[in-house]
Protein backbone atom coordinates (compact mmCIF):
# COMPACT_ATOMS: atom_id res chain seq x y z
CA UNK A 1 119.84 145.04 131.72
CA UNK A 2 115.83 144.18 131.72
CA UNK A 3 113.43 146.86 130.03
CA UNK A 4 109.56 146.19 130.71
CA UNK A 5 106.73 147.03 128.54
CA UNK A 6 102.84 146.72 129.79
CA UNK A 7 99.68 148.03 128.37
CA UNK A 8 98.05 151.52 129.30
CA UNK A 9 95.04 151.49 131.95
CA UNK A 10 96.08 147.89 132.73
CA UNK A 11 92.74 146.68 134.08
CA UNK A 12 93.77 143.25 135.35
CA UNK A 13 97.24 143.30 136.78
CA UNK A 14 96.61 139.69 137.92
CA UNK A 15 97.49 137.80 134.39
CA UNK A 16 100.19 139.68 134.19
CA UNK A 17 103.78 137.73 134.17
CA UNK A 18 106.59 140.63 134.79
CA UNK A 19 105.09 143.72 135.58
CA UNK A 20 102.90 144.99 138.25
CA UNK A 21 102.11 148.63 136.92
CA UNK A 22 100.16 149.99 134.18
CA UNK A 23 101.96 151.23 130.84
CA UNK A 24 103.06 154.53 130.55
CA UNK A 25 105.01 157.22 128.93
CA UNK A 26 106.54 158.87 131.74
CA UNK A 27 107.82 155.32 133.85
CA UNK A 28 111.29 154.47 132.59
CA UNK A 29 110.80 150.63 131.12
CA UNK A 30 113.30 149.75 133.13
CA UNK A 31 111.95 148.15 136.79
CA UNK A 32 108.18 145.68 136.68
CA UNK A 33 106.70 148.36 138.49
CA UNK A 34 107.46 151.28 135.83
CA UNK A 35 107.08 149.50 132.33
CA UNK A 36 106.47 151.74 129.47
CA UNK A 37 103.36 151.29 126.96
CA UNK A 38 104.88 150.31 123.78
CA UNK A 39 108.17 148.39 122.86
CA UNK A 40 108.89 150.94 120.42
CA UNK A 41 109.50 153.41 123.19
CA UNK A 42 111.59 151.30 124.87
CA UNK A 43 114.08 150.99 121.66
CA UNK A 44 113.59 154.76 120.86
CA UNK A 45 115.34 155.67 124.00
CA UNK A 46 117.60 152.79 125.16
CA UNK A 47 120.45 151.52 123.19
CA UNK A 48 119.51 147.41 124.15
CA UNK A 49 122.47 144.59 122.71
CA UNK A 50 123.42 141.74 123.89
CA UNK A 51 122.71 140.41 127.26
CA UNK A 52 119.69 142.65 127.96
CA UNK A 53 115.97 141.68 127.91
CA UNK A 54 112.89 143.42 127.13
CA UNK A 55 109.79 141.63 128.52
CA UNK A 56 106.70 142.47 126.96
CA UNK A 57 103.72 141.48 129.46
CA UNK A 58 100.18 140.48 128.31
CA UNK A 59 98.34 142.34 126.13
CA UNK A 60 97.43 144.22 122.77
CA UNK A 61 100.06 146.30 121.47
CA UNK A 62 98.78 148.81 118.49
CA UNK A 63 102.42 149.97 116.46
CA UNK A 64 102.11 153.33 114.95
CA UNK A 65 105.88 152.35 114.13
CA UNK A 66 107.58 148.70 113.37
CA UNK A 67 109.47 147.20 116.18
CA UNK A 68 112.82 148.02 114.03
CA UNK A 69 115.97 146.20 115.25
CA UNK A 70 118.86 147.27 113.48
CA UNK A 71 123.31 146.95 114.24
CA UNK A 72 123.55 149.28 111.37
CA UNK A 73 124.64 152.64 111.93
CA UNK A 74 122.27 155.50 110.71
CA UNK A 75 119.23 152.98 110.67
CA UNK A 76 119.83 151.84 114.46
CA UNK A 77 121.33 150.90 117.74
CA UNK A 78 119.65 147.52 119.15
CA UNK A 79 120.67 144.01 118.18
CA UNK A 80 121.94 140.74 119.83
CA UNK A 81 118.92 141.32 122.63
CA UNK A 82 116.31 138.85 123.57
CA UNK A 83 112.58 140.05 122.98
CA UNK A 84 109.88 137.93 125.16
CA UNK A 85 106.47 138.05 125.72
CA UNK A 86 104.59 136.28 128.30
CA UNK A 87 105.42 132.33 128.59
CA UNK A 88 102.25 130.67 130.19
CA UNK A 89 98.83 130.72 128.35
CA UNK A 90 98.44 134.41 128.35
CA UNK A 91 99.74 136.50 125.19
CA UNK A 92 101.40 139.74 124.15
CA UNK A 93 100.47 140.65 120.65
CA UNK A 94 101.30 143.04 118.05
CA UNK A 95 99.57 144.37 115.92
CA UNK A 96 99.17 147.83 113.62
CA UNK A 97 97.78 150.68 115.07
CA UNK A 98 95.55 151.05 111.53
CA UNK A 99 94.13 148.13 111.72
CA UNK A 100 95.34 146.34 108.43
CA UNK A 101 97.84 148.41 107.39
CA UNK A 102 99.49 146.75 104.49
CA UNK A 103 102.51 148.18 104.09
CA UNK A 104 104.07 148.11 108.03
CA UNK A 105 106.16 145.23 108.79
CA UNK A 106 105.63 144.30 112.85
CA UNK A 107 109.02 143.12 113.93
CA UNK A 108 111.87 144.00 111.37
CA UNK A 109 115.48 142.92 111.88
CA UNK A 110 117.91 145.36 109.37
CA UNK A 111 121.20 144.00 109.77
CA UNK A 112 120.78 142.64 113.02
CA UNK A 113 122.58 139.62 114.23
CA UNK A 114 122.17 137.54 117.34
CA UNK A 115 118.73 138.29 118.14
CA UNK A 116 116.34 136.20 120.49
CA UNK A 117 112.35 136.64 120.44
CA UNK A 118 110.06 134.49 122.38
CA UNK A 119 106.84 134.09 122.63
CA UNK A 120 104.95 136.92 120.75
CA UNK A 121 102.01 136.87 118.26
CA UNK A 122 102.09 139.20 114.99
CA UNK A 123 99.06 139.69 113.25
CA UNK A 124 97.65 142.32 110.65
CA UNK A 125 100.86 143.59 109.04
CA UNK A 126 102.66 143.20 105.89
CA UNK A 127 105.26 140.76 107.26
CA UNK A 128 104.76 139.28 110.79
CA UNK A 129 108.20 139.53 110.66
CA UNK A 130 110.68 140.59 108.41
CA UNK A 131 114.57 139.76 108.32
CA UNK A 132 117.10 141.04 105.71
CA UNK A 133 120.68 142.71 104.89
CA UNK A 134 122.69 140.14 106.58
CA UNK A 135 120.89 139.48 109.75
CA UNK A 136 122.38 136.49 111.06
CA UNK A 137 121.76 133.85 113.79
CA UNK A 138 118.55 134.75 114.88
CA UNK A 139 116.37 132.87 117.56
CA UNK A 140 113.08 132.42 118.02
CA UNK A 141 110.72 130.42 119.76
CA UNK A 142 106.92 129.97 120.13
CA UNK A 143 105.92 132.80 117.27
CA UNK A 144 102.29 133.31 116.43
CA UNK A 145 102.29 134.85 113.12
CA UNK A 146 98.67 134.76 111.99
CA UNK A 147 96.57 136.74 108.78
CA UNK A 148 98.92 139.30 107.95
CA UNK A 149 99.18 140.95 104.09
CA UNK A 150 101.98 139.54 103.36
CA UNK A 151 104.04 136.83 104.56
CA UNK A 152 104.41 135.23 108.42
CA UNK A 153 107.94 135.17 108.89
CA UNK A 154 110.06 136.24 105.50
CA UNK A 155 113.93 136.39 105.48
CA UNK A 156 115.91 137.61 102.91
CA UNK A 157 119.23 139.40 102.08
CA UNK A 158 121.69 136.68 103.34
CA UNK A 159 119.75 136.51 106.42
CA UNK A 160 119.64 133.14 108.52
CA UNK A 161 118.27 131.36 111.73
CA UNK A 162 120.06 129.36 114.48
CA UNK A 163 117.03 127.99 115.78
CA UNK A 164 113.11 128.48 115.12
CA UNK A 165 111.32 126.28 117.33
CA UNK A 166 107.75 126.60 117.92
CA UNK A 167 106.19 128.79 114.99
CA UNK A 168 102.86 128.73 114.36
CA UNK A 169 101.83 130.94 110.58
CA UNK A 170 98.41 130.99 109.13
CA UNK A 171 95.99 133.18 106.90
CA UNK A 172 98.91 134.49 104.11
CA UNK A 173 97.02 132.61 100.92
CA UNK A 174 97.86 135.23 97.98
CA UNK A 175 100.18 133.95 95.51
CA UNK A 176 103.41 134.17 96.29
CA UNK A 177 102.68 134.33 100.03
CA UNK A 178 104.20 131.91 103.03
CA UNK A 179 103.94 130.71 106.18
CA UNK A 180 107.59 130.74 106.41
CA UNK A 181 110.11 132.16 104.07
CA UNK A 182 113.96 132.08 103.92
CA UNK A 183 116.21 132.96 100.89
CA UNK A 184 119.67 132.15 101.07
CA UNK A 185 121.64 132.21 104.33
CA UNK A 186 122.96 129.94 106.57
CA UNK A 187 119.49 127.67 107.08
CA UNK A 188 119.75 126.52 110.48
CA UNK A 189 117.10 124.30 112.36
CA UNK A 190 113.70 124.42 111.88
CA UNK A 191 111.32 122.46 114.11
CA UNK A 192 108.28 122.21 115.53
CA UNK A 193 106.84 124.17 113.33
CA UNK A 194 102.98 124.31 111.91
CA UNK A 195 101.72 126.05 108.91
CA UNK A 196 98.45 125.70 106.98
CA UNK A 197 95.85 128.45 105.25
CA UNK A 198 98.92 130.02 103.12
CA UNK A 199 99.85 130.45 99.70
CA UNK A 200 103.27 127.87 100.91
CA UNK A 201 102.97 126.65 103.94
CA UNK A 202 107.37 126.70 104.78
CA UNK A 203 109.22 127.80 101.56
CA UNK A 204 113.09 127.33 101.88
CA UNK A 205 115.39 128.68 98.96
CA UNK A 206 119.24 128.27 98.16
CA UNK A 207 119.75 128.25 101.90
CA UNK A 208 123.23 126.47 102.81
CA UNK A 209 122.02 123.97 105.21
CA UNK A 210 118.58 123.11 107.08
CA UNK A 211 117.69 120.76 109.68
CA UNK A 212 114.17 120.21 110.08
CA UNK A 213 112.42 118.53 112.80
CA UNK A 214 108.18 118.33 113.28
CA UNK A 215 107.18 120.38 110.87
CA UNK A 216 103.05 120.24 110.03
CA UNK A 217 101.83 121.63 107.35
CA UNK A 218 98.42 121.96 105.36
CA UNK A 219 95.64 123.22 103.23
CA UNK A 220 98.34 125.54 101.50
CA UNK A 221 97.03 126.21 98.04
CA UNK A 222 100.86 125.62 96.56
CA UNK A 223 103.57 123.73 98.73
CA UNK A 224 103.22 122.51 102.20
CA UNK A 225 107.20 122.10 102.49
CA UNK A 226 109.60 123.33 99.71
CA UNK A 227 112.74 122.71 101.00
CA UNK A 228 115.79 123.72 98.44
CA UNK A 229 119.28 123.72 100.42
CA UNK A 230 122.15 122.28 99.89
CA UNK A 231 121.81 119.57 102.61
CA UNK A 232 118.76 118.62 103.97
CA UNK A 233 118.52 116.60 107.17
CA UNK A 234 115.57 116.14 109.66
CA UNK A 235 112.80 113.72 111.20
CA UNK A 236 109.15 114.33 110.98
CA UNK A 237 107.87 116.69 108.21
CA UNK A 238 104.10 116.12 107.77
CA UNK A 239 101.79 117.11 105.31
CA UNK A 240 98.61 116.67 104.22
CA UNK A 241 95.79 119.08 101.59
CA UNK A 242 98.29 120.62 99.59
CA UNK A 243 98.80 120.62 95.91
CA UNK A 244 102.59 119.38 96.55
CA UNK A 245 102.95 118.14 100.34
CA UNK A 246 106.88 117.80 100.10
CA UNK A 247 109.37 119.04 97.63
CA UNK A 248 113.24 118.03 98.64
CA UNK A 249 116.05 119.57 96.43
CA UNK A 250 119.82 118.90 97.37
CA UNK A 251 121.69 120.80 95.53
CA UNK A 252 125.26 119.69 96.95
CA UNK A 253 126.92 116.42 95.32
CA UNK A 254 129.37 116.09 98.04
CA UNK A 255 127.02 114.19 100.41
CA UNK A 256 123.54 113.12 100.07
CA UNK A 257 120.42 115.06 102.40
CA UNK A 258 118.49 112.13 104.08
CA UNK A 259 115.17 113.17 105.57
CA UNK A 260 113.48 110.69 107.79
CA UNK A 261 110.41 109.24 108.11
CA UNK A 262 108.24 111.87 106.16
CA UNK A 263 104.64 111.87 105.70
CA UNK A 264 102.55 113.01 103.47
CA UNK A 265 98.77 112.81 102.27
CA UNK A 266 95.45 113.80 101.04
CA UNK A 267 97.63 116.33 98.50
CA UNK A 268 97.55 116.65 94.82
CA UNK A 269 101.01 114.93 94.64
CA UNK A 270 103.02 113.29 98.05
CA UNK A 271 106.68 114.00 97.94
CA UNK A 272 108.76 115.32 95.27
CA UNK A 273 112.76 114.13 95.26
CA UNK A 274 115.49 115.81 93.29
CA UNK A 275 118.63 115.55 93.07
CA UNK A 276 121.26 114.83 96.29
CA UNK A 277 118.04 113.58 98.52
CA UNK A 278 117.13 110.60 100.34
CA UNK A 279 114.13 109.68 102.39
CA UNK A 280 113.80 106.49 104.65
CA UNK A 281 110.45 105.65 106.31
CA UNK A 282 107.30 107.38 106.82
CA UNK A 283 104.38 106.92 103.68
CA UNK A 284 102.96 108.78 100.98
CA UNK A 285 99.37 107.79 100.35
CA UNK A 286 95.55 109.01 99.36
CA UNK A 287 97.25 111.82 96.94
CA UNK A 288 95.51 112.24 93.64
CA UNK A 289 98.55 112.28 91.96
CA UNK A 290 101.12 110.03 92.57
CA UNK A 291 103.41 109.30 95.62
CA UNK A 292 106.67 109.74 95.37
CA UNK A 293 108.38 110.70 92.29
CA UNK A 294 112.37 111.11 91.50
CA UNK A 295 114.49 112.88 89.47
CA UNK A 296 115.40 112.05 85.81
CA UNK A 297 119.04 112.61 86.63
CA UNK A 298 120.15 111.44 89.90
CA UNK A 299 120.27 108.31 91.37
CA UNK A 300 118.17 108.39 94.33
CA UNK A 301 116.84 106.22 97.42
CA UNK A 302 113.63 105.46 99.13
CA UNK A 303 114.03 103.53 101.69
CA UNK A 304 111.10 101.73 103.98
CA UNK A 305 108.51 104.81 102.65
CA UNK A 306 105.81 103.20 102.15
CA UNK A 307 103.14 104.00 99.10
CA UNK A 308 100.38 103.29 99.13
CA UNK A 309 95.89 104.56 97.76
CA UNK A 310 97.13 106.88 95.41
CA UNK A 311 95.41 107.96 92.28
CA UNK A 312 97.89 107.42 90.11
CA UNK A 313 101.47 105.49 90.62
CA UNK A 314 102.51 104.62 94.50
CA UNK A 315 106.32 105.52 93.41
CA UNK A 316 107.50 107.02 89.71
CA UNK A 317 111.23 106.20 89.80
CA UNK A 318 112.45 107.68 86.95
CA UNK A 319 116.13 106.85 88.67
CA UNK A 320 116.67 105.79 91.66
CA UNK A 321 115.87 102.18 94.28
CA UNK A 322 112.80 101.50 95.99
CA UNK A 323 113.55 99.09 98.79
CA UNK A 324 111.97 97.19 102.60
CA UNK A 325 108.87 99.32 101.88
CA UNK A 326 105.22 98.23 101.50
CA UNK A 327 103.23 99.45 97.74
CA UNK A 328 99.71 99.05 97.52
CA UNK A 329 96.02 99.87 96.53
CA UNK A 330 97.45 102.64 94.36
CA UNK A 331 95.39 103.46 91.21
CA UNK A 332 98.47 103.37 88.71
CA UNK A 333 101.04 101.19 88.76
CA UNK A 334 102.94 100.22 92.29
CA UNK A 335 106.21 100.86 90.91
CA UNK A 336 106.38 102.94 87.57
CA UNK A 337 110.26 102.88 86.35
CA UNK A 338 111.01 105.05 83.73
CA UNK A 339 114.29 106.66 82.27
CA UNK A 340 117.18 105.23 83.63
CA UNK A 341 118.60 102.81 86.22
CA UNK A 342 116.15 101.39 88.88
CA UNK A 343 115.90 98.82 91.37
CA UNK A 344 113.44 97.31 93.48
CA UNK A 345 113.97 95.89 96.53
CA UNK A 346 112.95 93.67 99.65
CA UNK A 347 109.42 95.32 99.22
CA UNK A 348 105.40 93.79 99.29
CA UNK A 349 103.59 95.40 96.39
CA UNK A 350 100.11 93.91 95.68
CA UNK A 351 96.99 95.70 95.15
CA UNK A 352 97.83 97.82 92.04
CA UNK A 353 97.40 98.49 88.50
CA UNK A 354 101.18 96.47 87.79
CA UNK A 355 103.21 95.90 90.82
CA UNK A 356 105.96 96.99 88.70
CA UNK A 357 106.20 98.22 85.39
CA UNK A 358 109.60 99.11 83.72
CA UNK A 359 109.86 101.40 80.62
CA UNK A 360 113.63 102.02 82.21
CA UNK A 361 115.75 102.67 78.65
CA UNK A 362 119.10 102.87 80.34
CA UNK A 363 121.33 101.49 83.09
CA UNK A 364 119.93 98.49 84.66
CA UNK A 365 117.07 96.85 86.52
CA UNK A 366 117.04 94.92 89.94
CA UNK A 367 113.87 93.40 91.05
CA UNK A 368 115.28 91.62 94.09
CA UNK A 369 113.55 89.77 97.26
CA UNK A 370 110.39 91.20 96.27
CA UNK A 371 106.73 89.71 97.41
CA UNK A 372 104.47 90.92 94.53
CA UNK A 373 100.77 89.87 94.15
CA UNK A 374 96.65 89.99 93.15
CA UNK A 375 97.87 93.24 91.23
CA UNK A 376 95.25 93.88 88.68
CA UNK A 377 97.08 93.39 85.33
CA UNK A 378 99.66 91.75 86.14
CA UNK A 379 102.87 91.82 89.00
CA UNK A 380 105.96 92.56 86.87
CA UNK A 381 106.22 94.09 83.10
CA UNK A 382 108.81 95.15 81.28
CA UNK A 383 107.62 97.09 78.86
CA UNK A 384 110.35 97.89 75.75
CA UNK A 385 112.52 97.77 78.87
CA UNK A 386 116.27 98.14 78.40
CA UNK A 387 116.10 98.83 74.55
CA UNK A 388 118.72 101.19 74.32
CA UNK A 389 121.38 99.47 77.15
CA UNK A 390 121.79 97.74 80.56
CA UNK A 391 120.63 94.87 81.50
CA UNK A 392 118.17 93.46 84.24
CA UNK A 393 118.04 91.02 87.12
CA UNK A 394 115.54 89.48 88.65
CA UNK A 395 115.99 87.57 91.40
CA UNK A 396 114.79 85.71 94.70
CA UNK A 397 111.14 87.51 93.96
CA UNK A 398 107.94 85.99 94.60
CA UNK A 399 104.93 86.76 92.31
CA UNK A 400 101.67 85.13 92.01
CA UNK A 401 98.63 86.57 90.15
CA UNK A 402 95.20 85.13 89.89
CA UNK A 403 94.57 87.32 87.09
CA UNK A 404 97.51 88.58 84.93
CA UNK A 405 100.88 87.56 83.95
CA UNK A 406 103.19 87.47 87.02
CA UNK A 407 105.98 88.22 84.33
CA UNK A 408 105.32 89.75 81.28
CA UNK A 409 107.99 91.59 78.44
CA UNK A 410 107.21 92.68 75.63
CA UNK A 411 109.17 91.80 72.50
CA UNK A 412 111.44 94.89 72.36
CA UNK A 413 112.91 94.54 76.07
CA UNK A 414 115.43 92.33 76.62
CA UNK A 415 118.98 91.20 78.67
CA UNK A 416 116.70 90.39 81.53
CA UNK A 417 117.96 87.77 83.42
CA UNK A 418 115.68 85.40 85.90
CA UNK A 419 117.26 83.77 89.03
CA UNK A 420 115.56 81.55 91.96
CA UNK A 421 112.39 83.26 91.89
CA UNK A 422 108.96 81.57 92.46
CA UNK A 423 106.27 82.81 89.79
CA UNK A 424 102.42 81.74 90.16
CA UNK A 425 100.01 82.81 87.58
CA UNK A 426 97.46 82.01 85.28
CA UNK A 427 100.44 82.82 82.46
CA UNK A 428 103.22 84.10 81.16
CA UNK A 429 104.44 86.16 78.34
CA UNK A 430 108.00 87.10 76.81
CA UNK A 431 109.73 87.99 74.11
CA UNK A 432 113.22 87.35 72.84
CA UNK A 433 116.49 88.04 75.34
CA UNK A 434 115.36 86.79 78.57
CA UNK A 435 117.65 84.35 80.32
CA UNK A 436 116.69 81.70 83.13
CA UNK A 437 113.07 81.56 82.05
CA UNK A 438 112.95 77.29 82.18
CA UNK A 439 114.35 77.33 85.63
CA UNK A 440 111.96 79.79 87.23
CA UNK A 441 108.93 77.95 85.82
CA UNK A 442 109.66 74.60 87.17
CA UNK A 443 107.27 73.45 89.44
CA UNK A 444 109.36 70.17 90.34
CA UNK A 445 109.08 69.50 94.51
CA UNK A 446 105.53 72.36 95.01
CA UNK A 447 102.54 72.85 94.79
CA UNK A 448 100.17 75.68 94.21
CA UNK A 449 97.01 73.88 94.64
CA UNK A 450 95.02 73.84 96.96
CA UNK A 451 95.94 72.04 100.27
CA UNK A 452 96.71 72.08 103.66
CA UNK A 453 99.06 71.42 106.33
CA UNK A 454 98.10 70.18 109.54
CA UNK A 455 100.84 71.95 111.21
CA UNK A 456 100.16 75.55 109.49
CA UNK A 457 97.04 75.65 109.11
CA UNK A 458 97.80 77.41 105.95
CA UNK A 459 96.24 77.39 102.47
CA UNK A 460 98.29 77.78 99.00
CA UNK A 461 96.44 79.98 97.68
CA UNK A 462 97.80 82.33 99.63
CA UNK A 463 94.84 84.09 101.22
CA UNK A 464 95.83 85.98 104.64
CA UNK A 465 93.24 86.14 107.64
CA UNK A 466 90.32 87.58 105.92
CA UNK A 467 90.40 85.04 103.26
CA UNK A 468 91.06 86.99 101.03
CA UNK A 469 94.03 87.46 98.53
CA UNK A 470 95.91 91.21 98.69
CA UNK A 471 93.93 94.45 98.92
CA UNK A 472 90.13 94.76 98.93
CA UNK A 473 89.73 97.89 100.75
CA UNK A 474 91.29 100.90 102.63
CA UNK A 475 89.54 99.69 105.90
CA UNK A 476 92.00 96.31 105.61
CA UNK A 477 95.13 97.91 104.11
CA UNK A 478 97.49 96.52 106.26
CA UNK A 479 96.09 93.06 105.25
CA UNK A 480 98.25 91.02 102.82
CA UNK A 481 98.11 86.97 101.80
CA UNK A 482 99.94 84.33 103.65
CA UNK A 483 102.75 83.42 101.99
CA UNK A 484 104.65 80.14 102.93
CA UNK A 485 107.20 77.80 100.78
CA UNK A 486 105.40 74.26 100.87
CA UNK A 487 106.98 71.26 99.71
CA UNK A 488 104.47 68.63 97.72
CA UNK A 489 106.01 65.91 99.47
């Protein structure tokens, strides 16, 4: 069954999209050319469920009541129906008939499952819409929810979504307001979503399982994304002038969330990972704080994200591997390994404080097919590294410094272990329990002076295009050296 709903005194019939009649009281909502004035006297009257459609045509619609839908008996009789306004560039919006009223929700689902709603805009209530006591499986697409009291869209209760695609949520910036906000439930997917001007841009709590897809968010005073399910899975989150742009919690050890290729930037701190979470590509970079940090506890993996202008370290793996991603011009240290196991991995780090710097006290260390360089202090330190357990490779690495130690440990670290690796530098420091030292440093059969080769064109100092060695500035970031093997014979 279709209901229609249209404005009173309908001056221009011509944008309309379903109806061809003015609003009113006495027309029955339910042909185009009788619509009724208000969706709330549509679902007053008419007991709408599943398979029925009220179409809400362009307009302002002032609610002296919330649009209640409700499966619950003694609160209502409408649920599993599909709620659309107008789907070209024209818009049906609700919005309190006291203007600002901050204690009227606009759409409120009590215990209503199934529901579909379609593009509508919801500003000036408490919630733009509001979800609880077990509504489940809800739908909606191409949502405006924009400057209301409270929150934009806030589910509760048990509540969960099969799909929102297409929301749009701005102007909720108290504390302990969102964009988007769903605790517990079933999760569902999320996509295509963009948030920005809130307290949290999309909040996610203890939900059971979220895929998320395009999701923008920014200049949210708190989190852009806070995601805490128990699996995570997705492509595309972005995020950029928050104080955290992505928080990832997986709170299920039977399989690992992996989002791909986020992005995040120009926040207080890039991406936060704890526990069951992966990410693979995307960057973190131009934070104040650092780029991607770990957890303590949980063995985690980054995988081709790159790191890189950061004000303090690109990547603090306090457990976890680093690996095929690119770390530079970061303030603090490329790689900052503290805690417990780490490894580092088929990466290009130049252009930092240390490439990599391990305080790791636990597990064990790879550094492995690594090209690290022109970092300011030095490319790899172990610093009291390993002092409780573990022990550390090194391996098929390249590291040259012009300034610096390309290796340094200090006397308290030790089982490190050094295998095929080529090291140039103005030095080199160690203490006791490092193995393979003699063989690394021989320079038997190359040469790192300069030369050329007529075939190449090449120099060994290793300066790339710009002739220059590693990072200068942000304007040639995706500038390295040129780095070739060259026999001396």
């Amino acid at each position: 069954v279709a209901y229609f709903v249209n404005i009173p005194d309908d001056l221009n019939l011509g944008n309309n999209e379903y109806t061809s009649a003015s609003g009113d009281n006495r027309n029955t909502g339910k042909n185009a050319g009788a619509p009724k004035p208000n969706p709330v006297n549509i679902l007053r009257i008419y007991e709408i469920t599943a398979g029925d459609t009220l179409y809400i045509d362009t307009g302002v619609y002032p609610l002296i009541e919330t649009v209640l839908l409700s499966g619950q008996a003694g609160v209502g009789d409408d649920e599993g129906l599909t709620m659309t306004g107008p789907t070209g560039a024209d818009v049906a919006e609700f919005v309190t008939a006291i203007p600002g009223r901050p204690d009227q929700d606009l759409i409120e689902l009590h215990d209503a499952d199934l529901v579909k709603m379609h593009y509508l805009t919801l500003t000036g209530g408490r919630h733009g819409v509001y979800v609880h006591t077990d509504s489940l499986s809800l739908t909606a697409t191409n949502i405006i929810t924009a400057d209301n009291n409270a929150s934009g869209v806030y589910m509760i209760g048990g509540s969960d979504v099969a799909t929102l695609d297409g929301l749009t949520t701005y102007g909720h910036p108290t504390a302990g307001r969102y964009g988007l906000y769903i605790n517990g439930g079933a999760g569902g997917i999320i996509q295509n979503v963009t948030a920005y001007g809130n307290d949290s841009g999309v909040y996610l709590y203890d939900v059971s399982a979220v895929t998320l897809n395009t999701i923008e968010t920014h200049d949210n005073t708190d989190y852009g994304l806070y995601a805490r399910s128990a699996q995570i899975d997705g492509s595309g989150v972005t995020a950029y002038n928050n104080a955290t742009g992505i928080y990832l919690y997986d709170s299920n050890n039977a399989a690992y969330s992996l989002l791909a290729n986020p992005v995040s930037y120009s926040n207080a701190t890039g991406i936060i990972l704890e526990r069951y979470v992966n990410i693979a590509g995307g960057a973190s970079h131009n934070n104040t704080g650092y780029g991607i940090s770990t957890d303590w506890n949980y063995f985690q993996t980054i995988d081709g994200t790159d790191a890189y202008e950061n004000g303090s370290h690109g990547v603090y793996l306090k457990q976890g591997e680093i690996k095929n991603a690119r770390i530079y011009g970061n303030v603090g240290d490329g790689v900052f390994a503290d805690y417990n196991t780490a490894h580092v991995r088929g990466s290009v780090i130049y252009g930092n404080d240390y490439g990599v710097r391990f305080t790791t006290n636990y597990g064990g260390i790879a550094v492995t097919n690594n090209l690290i360089y022109d970092n300011d202090n030095g490319g790899v330190l172990f610093d009291s590294a390993l002092s409780s357990s573990g022990t550390a490779e090194v391996v098929n690495n390249t590291i040259y410094q012009a300034a610096g130690d390309a290796l340094h440990l200090t006397n308290t670290s030790k089982n490190v272990h050094l295998r095929n690796n080529i090291l140039g530098f103005a030095g080199y420091e160690y203490g006791s329990g490092i193995t393979g030292i003699a063989n690394d440093m021989k320079s038997e059969g190359y040469t790192l002076i300069d030369s050329t080769d007529s075939s190449l064109w090449y120099s060994s100092t290793f300066v790339g295009i710009d002739c220059e060695l590693g990072y200068i500035f942000s304007s040639n970031r995706l500038v390295g050296g040129s780095f070739i093997l060259k026999s001396a014979t």
